[in-house]
PDB file of N, CA and C in Angstrom:
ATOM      1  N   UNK A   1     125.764  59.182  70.263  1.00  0.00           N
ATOM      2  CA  UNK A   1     125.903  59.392  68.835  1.00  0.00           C
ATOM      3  C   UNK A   1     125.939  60.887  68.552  1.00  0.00           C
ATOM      4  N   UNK A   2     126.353  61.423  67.848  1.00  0.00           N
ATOM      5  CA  UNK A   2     126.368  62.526  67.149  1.00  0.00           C
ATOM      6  C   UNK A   2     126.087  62.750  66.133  1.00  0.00           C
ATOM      7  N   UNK A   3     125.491  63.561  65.159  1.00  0.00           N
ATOM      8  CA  UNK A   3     125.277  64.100  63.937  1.00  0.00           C
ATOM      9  C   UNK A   3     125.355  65.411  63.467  1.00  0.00           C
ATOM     10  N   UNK A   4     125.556  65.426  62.370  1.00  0.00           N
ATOM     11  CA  UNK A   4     125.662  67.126  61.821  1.00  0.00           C
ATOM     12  C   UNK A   4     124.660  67.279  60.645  1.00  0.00           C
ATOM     13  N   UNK A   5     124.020  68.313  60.990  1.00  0.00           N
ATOM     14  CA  UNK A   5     122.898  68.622  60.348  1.00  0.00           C
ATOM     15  C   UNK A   5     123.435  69.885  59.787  1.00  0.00           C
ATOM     16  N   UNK A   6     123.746  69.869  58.018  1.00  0.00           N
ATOM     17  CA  UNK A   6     123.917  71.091  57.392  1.00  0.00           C
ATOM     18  C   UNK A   6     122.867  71.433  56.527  1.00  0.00           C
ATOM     19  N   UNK A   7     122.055  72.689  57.728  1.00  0.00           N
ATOM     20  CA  UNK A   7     120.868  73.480  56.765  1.00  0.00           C
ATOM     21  C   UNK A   7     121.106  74.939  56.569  1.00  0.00           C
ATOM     22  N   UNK A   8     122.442  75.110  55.971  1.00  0.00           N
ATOM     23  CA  UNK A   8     122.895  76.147  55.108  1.00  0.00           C
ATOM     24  C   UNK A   8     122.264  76.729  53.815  1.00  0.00           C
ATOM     25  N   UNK A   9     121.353  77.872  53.742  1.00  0.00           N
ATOM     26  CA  UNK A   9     120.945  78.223  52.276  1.00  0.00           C
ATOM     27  C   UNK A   9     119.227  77.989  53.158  1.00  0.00           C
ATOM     28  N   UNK A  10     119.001  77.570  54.079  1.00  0.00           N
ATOM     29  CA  UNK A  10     117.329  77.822  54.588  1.00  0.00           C
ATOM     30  C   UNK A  10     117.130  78.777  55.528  1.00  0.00           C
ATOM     31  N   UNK A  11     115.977  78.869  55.442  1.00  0.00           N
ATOM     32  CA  UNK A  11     115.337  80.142  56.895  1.00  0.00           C
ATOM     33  C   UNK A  11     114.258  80.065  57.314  1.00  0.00           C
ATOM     34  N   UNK A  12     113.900  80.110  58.288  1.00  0.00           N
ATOM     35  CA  UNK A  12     113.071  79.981  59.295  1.00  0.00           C
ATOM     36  C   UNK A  12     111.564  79.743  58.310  1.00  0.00           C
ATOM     37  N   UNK A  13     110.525  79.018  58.766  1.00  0.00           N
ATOM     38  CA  UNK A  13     110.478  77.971  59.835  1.00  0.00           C
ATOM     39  C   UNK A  13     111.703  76.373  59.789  1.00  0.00           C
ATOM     40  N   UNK A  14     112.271  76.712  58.222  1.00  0.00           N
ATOM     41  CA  UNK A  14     112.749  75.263  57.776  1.00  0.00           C
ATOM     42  C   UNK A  14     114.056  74.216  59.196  1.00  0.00           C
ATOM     43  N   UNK A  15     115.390  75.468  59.580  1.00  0.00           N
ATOM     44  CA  UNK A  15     116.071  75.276  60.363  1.00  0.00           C
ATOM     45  C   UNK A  15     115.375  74.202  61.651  1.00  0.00           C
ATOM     46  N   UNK A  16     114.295  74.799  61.968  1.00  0.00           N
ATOM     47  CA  UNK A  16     113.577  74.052  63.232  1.00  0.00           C
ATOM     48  C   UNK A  16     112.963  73.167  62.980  1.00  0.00           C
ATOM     49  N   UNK A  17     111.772  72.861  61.806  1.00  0.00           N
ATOM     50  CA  UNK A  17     111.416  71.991  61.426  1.00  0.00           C
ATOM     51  C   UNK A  17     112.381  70.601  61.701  1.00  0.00           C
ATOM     52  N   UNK A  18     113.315  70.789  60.615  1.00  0.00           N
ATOM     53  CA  UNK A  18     114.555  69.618  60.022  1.00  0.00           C
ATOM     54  C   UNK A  18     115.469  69.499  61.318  1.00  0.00           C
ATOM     55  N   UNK A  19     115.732  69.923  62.298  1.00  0.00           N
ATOM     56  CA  UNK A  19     116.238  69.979  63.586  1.00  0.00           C
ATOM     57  C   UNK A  19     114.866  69.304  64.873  1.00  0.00           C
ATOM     58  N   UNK A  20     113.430  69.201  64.380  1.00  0.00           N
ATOM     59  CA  UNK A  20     113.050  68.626  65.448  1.00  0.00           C
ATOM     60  C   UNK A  20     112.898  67.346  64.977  1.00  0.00           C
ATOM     61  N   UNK A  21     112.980  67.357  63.609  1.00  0.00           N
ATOM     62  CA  UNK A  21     112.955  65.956  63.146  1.00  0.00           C
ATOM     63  C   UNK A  21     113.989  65.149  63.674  1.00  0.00           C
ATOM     64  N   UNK A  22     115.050  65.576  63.921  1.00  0.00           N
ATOM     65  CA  UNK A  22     115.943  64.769  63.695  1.00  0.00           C
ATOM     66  C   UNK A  22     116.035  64.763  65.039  1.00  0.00           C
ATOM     67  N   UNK A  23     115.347  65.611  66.068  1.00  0.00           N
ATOM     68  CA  UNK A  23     115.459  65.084  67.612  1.00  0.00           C
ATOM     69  C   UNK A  23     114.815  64.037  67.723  1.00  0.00           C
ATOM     70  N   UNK A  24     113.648  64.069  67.159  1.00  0.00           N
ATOM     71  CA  UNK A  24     113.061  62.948  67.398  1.00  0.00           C
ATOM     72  C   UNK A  24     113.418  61.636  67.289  1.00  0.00           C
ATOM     73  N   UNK A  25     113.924  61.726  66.045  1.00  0.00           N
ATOM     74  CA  UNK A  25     114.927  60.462  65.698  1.00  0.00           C
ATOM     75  C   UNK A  25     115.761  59.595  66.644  1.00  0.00           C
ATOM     76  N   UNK A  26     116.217  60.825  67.082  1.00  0.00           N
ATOM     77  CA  UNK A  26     117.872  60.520  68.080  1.00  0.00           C
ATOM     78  C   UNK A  26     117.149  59.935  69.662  1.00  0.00           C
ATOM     79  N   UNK A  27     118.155  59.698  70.341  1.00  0.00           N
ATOM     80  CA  UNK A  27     117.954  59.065  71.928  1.00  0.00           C
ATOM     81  C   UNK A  27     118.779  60.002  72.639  1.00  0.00           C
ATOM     82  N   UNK A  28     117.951  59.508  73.774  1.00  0.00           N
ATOM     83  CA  UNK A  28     118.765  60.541  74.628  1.00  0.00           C
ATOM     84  C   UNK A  28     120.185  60.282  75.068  1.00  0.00           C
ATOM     85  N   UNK A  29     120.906  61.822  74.949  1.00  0.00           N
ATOM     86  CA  UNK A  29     122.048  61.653  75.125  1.00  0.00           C
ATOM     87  C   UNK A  29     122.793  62.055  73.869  1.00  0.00           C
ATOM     88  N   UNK A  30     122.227  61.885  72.465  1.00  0.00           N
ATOM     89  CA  UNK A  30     122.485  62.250  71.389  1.00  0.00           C
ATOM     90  C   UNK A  30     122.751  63.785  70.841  1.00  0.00           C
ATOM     91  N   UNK A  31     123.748  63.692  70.377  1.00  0.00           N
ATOM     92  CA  UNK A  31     124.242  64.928  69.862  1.00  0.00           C
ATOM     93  C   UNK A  31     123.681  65.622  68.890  1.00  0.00           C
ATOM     94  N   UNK A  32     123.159  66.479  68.152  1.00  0.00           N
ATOM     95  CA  UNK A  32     122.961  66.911  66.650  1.00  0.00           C
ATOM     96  C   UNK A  32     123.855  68.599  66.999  1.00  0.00           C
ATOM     97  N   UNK A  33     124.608  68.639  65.802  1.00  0.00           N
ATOM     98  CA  UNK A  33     125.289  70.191  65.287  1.00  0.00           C
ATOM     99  C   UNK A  33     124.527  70.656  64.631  1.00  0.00           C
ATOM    100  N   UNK A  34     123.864  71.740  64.234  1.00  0.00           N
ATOM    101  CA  UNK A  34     122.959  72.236  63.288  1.00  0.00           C
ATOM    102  C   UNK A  34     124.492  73.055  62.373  1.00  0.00           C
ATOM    103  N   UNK A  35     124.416  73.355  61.179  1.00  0.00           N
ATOM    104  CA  UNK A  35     125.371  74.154  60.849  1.00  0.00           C
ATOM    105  C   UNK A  35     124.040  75.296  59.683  1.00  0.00           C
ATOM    106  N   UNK A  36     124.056  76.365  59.820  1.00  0.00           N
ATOM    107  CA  UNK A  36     122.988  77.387  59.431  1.00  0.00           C
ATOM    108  C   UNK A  36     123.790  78.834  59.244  1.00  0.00           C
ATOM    109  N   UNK A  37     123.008  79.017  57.937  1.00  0.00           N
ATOM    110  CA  UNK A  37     123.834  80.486  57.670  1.00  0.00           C
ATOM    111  C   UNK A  37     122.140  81.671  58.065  1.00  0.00           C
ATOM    112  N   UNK A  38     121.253  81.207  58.288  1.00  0.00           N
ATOM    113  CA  UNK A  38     120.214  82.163  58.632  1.00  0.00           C
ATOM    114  C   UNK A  38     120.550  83.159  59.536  1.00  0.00           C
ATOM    115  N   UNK A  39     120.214  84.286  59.663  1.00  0.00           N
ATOM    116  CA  UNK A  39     120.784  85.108  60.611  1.00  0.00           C
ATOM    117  C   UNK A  39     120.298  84.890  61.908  1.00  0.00           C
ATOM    118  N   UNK A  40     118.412  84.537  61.929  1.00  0.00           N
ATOM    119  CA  UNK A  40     117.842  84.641  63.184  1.00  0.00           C
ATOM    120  C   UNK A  40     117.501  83.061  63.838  1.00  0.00           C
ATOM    121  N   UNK A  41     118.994  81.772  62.791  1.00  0.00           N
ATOM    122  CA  UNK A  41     119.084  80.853  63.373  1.00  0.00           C
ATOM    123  C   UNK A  41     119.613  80.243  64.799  1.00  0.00           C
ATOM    124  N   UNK A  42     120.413  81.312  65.151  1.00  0.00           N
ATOM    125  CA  UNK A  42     121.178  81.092  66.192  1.00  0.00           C
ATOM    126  C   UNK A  42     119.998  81.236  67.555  1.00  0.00           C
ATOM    127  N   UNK A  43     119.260  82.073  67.606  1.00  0.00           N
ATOM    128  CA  UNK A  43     118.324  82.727  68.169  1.00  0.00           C
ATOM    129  C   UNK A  43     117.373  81.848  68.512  1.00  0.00           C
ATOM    130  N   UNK A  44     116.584  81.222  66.743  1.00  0.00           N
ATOM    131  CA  UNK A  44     115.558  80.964  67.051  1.00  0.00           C
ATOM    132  C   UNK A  44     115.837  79.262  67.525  1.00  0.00           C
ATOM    133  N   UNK A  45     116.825  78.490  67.293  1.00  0.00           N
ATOM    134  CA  UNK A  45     117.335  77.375  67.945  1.00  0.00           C
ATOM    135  C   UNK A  45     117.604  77.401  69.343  1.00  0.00           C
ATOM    136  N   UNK A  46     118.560  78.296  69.700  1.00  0.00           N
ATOM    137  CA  UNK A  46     118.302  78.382  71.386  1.00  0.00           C
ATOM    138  C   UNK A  46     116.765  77.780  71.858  1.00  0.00           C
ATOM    139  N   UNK A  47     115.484  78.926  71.609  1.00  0.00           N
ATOM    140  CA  UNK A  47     114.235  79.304  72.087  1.00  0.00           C
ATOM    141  C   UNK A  47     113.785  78.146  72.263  1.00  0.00           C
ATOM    142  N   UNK A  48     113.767  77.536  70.553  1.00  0.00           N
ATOM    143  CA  UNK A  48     113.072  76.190  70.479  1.00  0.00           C
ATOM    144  C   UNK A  48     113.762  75.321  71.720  1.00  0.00           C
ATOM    145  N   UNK A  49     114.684  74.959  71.539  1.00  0.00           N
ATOM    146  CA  UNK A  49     115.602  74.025  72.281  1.00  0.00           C
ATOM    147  C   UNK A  49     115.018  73.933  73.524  1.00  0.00           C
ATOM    148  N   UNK A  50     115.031  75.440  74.195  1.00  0.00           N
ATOM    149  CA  UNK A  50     114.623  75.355  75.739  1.00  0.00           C
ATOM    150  C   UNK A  50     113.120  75.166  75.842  1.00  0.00           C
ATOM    151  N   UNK A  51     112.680  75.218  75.257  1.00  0.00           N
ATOM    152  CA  UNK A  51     110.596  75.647  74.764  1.00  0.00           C
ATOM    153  C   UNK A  51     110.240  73.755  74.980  1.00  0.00           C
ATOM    154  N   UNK A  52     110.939  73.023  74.312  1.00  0.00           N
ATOM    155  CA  UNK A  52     110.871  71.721  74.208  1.00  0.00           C
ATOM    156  C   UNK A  52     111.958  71.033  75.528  1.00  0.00           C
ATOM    157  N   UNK A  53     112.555  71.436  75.957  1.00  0.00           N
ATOM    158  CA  UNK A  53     113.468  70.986  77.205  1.00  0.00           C
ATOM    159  C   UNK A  53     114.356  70.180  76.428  1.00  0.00           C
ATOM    160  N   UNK A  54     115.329  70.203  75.687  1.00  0.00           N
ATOM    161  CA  UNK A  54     116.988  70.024  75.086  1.00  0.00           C
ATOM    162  C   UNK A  54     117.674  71.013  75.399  1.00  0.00           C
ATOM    163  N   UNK A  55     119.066  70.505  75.453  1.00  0.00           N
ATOM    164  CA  UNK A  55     120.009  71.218  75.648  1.00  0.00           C
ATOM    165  C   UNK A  55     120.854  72.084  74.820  1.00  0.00           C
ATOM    166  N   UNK A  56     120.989  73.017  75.123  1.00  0.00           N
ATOM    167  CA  UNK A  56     121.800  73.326  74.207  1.00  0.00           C
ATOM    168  C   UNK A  56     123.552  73.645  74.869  1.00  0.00           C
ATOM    169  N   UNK A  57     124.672  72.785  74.381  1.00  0.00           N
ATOM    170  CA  UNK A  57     125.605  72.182  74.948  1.00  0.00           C
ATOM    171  C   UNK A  57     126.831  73.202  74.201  1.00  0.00           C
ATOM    172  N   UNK A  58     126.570  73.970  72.951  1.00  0.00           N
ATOM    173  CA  UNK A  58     127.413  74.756  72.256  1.00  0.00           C
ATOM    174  C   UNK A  58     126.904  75.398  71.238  1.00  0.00           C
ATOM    175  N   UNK A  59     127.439  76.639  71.136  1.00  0.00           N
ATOM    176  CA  UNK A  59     127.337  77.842  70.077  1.00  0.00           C
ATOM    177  C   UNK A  59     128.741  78.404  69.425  1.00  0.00           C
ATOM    178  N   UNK A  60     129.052  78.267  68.312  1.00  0.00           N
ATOM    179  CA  UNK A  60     130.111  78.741  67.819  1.00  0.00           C
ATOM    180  C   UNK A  60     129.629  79.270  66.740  1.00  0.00           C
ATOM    181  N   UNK A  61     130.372  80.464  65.875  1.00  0.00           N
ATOM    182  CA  UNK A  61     130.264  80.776  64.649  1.00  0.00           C
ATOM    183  C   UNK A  61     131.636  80.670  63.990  1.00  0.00           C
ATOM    184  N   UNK A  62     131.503  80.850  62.733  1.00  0.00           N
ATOM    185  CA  UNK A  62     132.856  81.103  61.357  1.00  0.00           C
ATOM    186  C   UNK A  62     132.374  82.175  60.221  1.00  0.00           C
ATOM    187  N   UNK A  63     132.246  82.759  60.410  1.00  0.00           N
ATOM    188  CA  UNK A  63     132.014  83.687  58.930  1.00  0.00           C
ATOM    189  C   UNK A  63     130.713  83.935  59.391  1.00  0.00           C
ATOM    190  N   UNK A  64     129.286  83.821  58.132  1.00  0.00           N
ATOM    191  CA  UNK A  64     128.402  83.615  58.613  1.00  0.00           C
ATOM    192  C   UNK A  64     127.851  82.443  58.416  1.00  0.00           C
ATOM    193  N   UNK A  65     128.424  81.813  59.018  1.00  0.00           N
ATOM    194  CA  UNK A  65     128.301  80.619  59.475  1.00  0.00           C
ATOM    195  C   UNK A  65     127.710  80.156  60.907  1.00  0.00           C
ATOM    196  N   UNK A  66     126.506  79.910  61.881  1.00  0.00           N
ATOM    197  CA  UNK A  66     126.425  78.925  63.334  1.00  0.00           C
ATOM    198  C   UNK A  66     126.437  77.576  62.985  1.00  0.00           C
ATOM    199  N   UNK A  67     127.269  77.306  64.512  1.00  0.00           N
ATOM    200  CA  UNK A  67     126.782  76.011  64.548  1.00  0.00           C
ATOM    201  C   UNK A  67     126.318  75.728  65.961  1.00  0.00           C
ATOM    202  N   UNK A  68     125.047  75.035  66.164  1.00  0.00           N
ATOM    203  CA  UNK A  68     124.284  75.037  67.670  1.00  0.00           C
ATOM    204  C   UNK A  68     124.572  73.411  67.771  1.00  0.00           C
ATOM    205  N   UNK A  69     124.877  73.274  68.872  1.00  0.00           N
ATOM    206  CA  UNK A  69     124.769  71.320  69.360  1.00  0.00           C
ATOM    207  C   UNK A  69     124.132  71.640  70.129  1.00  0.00           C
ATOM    208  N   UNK A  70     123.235  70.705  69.952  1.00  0.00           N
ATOM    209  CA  UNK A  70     121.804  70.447  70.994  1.00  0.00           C
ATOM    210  C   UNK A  70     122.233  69.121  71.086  1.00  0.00           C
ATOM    211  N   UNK A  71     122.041  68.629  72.545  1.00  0.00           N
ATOM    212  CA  UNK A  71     122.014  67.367  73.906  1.00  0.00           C
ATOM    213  C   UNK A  71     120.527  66.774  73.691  1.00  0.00           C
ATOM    214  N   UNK A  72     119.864  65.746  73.233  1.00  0.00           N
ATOM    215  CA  UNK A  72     118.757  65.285  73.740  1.00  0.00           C
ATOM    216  C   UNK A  72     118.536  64.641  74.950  1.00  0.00           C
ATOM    217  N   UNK A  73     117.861  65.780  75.567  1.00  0.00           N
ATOM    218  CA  UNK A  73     117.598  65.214  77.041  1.00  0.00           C
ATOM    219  C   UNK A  73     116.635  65.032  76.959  1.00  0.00           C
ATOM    220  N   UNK A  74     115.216  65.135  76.541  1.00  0.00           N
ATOM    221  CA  UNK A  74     114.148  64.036  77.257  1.00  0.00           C
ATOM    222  C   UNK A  74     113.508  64.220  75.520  1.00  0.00           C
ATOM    223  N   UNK A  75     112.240  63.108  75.750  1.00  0.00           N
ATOM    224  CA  UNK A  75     111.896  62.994  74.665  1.00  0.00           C
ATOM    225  C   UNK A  75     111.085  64.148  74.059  1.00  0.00           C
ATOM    226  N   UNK A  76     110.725  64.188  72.889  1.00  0.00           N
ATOM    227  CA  UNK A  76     110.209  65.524  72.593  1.00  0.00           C
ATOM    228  C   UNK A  76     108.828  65.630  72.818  1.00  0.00           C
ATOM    229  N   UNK A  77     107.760  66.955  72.828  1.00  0.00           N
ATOM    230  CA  UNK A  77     106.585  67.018  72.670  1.00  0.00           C
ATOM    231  C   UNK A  77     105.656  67.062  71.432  1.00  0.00           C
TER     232      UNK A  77
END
């Protein structure tokens, strides 16, 4: 499955918060896009990602615009 998570217009802690929620949610194997205009979102999504063991499968930007896809690989802590 995949999903897109647009938390455009928030900043940190909110981006991670609403992004582990929604790992949790998901199964493994599951996709989520974060789409975030925060500056130190790109950054602080990587950290988390690897801190908790998910993947992170892609990074692109548009303007100031990221978008991070994180892989759920194991369940969360």
């Amino acid at each position: 499955m995949e999903k897109e998570l647009d938390l455009r217009g928030f900043y940190c802690p909110v981006p991670i918060i609403k992004t582990k929620i929604e790992i949790d949610k998901a199964c493994e194997g599951d996709l989520i896009t974060i789409i975030a205009d925060d500056p130190a979102a790109e950054e602080d999504l990587k950290r988390w990602a690897t801190r908790v063991g998910q993947e992170v499968v892609k990074i692109t930007r548009s303007g100031r615009d990221v978008f991070v896809t994180i892989k759920k690989t194991k369940q969360s802590l």
